[in-house]
C-alpha atoms as a PDB file:
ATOM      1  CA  UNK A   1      88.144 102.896  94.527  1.00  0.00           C
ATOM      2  CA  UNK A   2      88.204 100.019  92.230  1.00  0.00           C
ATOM      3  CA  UNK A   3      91.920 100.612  91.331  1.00  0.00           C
ATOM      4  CA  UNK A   4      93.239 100.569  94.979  1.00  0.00           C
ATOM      5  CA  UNK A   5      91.449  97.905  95.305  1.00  0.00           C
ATOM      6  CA  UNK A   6      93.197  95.997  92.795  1.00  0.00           C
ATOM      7  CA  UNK A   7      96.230  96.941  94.031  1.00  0.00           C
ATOM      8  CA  UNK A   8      95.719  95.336  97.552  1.00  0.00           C
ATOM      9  CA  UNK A   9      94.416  92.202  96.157  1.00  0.00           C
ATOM     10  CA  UNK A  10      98.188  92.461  94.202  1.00  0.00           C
ATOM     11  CA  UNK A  11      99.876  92.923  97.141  1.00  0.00           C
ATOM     12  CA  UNK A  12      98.012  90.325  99.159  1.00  0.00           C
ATOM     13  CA  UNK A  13      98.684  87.726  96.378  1.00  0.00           C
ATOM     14  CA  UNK A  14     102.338  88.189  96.226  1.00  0.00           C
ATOM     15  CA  UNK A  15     102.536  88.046  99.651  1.00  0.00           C
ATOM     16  CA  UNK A  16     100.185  85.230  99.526  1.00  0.00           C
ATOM     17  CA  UNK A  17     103.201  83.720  97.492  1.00  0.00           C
ATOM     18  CA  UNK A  18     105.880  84.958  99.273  1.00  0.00           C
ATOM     19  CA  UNK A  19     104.694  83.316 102.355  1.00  0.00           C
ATOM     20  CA  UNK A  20     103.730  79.910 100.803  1.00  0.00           C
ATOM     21  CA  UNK A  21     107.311  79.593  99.052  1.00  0.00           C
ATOM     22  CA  UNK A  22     108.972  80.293 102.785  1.00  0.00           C
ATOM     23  CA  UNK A  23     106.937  77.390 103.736  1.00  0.00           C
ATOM     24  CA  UNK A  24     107.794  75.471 101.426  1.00  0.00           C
ATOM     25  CA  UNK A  25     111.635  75.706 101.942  1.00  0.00           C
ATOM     26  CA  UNK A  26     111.233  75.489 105.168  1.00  0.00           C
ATOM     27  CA  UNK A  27     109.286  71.997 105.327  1.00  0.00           C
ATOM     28  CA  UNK A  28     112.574  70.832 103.077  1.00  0.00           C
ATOM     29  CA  UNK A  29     115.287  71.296 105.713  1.00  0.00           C
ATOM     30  CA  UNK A  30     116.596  68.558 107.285  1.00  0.00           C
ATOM     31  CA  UNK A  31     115.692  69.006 111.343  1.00  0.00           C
ATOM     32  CA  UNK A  32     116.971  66.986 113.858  1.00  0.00           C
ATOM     33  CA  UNK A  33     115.257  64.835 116.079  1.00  0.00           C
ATOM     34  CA  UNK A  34     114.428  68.230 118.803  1.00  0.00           C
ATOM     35  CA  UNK A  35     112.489  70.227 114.869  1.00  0.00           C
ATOM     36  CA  UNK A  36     116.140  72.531 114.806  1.00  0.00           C
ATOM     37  CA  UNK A  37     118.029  72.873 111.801  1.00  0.00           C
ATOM     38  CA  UNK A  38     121.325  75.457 112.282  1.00  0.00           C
ATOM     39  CA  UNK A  39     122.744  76.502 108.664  1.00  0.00           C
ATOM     40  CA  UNK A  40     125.564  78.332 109.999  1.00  0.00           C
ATOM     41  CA  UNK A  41     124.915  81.044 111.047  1.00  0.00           C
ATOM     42  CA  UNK A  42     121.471  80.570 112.312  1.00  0.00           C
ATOM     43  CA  UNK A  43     118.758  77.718 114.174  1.00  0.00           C
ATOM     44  CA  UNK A  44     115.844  77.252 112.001  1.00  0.00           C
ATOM     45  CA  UNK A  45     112.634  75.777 113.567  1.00  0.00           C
ATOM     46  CA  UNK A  46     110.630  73.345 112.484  1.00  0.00           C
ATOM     47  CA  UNK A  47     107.262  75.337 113.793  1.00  0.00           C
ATOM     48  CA  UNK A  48     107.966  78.348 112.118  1.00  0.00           C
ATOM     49  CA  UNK A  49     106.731  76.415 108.752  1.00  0.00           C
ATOM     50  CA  UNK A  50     103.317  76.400 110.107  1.00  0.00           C
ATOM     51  CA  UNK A  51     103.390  79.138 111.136  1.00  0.00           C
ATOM     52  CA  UNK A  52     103.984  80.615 107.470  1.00  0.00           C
ATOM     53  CA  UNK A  53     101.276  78.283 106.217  1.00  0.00           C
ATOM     54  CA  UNK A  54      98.524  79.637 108.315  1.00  0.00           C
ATOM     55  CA  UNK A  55     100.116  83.146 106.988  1.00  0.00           C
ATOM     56  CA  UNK A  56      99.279  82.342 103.738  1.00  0.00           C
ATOM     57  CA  UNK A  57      96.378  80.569 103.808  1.00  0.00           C
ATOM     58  CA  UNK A  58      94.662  83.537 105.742  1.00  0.00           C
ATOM     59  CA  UNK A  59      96.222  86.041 102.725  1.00  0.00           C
ATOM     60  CA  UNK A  60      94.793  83.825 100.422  1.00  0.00           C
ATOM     61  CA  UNK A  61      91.179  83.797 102.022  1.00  0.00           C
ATOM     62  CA  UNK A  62      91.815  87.723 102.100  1.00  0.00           C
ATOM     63  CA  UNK A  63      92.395  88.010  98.683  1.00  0.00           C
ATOM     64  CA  UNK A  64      89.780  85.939  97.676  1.00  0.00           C
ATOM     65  CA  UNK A  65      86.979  87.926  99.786  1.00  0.00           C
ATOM     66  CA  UNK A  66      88.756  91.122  98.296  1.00  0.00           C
ATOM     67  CA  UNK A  67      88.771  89.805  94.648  1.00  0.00           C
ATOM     68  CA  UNK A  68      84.591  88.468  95.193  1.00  0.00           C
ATOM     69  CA  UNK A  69      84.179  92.188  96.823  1.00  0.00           C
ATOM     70  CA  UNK A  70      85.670  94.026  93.143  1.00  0.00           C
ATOM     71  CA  UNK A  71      84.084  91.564  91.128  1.00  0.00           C
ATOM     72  CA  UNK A  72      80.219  92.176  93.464  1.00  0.00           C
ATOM     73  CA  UNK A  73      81.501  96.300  91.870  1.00  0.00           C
ATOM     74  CA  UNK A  74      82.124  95.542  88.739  1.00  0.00           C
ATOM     75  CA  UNK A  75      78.871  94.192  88.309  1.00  0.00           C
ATOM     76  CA  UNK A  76      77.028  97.102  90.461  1.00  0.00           C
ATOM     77  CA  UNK A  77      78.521  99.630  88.320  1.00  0.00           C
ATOM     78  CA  UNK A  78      77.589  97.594  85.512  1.00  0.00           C
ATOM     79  CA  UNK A  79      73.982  96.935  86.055  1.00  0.00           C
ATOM     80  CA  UNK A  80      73.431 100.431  87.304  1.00  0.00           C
ATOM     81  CA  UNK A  81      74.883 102.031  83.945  1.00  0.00           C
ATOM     82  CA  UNK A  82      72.339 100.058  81.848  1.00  0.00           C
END
Protein backbone atom coordinates (compact mmCIF):
# COMPACT_ATOMS: atom_id res chain seq x y z
CA UNK A 1 0.00 0.00 0.00
CA UNK A 2 2.70 2.29 1.02
CA UNK A 3 4.45 2.01 -2.41
CA UNK A 4 1.36 3.03 -4.54
CA UNK A 5 1.04 5.44 -2.41
CA UNK A 6 4.22 6.97 -3.13
CA UNK A 7 3.71 6.72 -6.49
CA UNK A 8 0.52 8.98 -6.55
CA UNK A 9 2.04 11.53 -4.39
CA UNK A 10 4.86 11.35 -7.57
CA UNK A 11 2.46 11.77 -9.97
CA UNK A 12 0.50 14.48 -8.19
CA UNK A 13 3.77 16.47 -7.69
CA UNK A 14 4.82 16.48 -11.22
CA UNK A 15 1.66 17.39 -12.20
CA UNK A 16 1.64 19.77 -9.41
CA UNK A 17 4.65 21.19 -11.52
CA UNK A 18 3.47 20.74 -14.73
CA UNK A 19 0.52 22.84 -14.03
CA UNK A 20 2.32 25.66 -12.11
CA UNK A 21 5.01 26.07 -15.05
CA UNK A 22 1.80 26.42 -17.65
CA UNK A 23 0.86 29.17 -15.40
CA UNK A 24 3.62 30.63 -15.31
CA UNK A 25 4.13 31.03 -19.14
CA UNK A 26 1.00 31.89 -19.49
CA UNK A 27 0.94 35.04 -17.02
CA UNK A 28 4.17 36.11 -19.40
CA UNK A 29 2.32 36.60 -22.71
CA UNK A 30 1.67 39.76 -23.82
CA UNK A 31 -2.49 40.09 -24.01
CA UNK A 32 -4.17 42.76 -25.46
CA UNK A 33 -6.36 45.10 -23.96
CA UNK A 34 -9.76 42.30 -24.44
CA UNK A 35 -6.91 39.25 -22.03
CA UNK A 36 -6.27 37.50 -25.92
CA UNK A 37 -2.97 36.76 -27.06
CA UNK A 38 -2.99 34.81 -30.80
CA UNK A 39 0.64 33.20 -31.48
CA UNK A 40 -0.18 32.10 -34.83
CA UNK A 41 -1.83 29.61 -34.96
CA UNK A 42 -3.88 29.89 -31.89
CA UNK A 43 -5.87 32.69 -29.22
CA UNK A 44 -4.52 32.28 -25.84
CA UNK A 45 -6.62 33.62 -22.88
CA UNK A 46 -5.71 35.47 -20.26
CA UNK A 47 -8.21 33.38 -17.73
CA UNK A 48 -6.96 30.20 -18.56
CA UNK A 49 -3.77 31.17 -16.22
CA UNK A 50 -5.97 31.03 -13.29
CA UNK A 51 -7.41 28.62 -14.11
CA UNK A 52 -4.04 26.47 -14.07
CA UNK A 53 -3.18 28.09 -10.76
CA UNK A 54 -6.15 26.87 -8.89
CA UNK A 55 -5.08 23.40 -10.74
CA UNK A 56 -2.09 23.36 -9.01
CA UNK A 57 -2.63 24.70 -5.94
CA UNK A 58 -5.44 22.03 -5.31
CA UNK A 59 -2.61 19.16 -6.54
CA UNK A 60 -0.42 20.61 -4.22
CA UNK A 61 -2.91 20.50 -1.15
CA UNK A 62 -3.50 16.81 -2.50
CA UNK A 63 -0.16 15.86 -2.29
CA UNK A 64 0.45 17.30 0.82
CA UNK A 65 -2.66 15.46 2.62
CA UNK A 66 -1.33 12.29 0.69
CA UNK A 67 2.36 12.77 1.79
CA UNK A 68 0.94 13.62 5.90
CA UNK A 69 -1.36 10.33 5.21
CA UNK A 70 2.20 7.95 4.33
CA UNK A 71 4.11 9.68 6.78
CA UNK A 72 0.74 9.08 9.79
CA UNK A 73 1.87 4.92 8.19
CA UNK A 74 5.14 5.05 8.48
CA UNK A 75 4.90 5.83 11.93
CA UNK A 76 1.86 3.24 12.64
CA UNK A 77 3.84 0.53 11.26
CA UNK A 78 6.60 1.76 13.19
CA UNK A 79 5.23 2.04 16.62
CA UNK A 80 3.28 -1.15 16.21
CA UNK A 81 6.57 -3.23 15.33
CA UNK A 82 8.22 -2.12 18.62
Amino acid sequence: MPIFLIVLIVLNALLCLFFASMTYERALLPYDELGRYFDGQIVWHEQAAGVYALISTMLLALTLVMTCVLVKKIKYKESESH
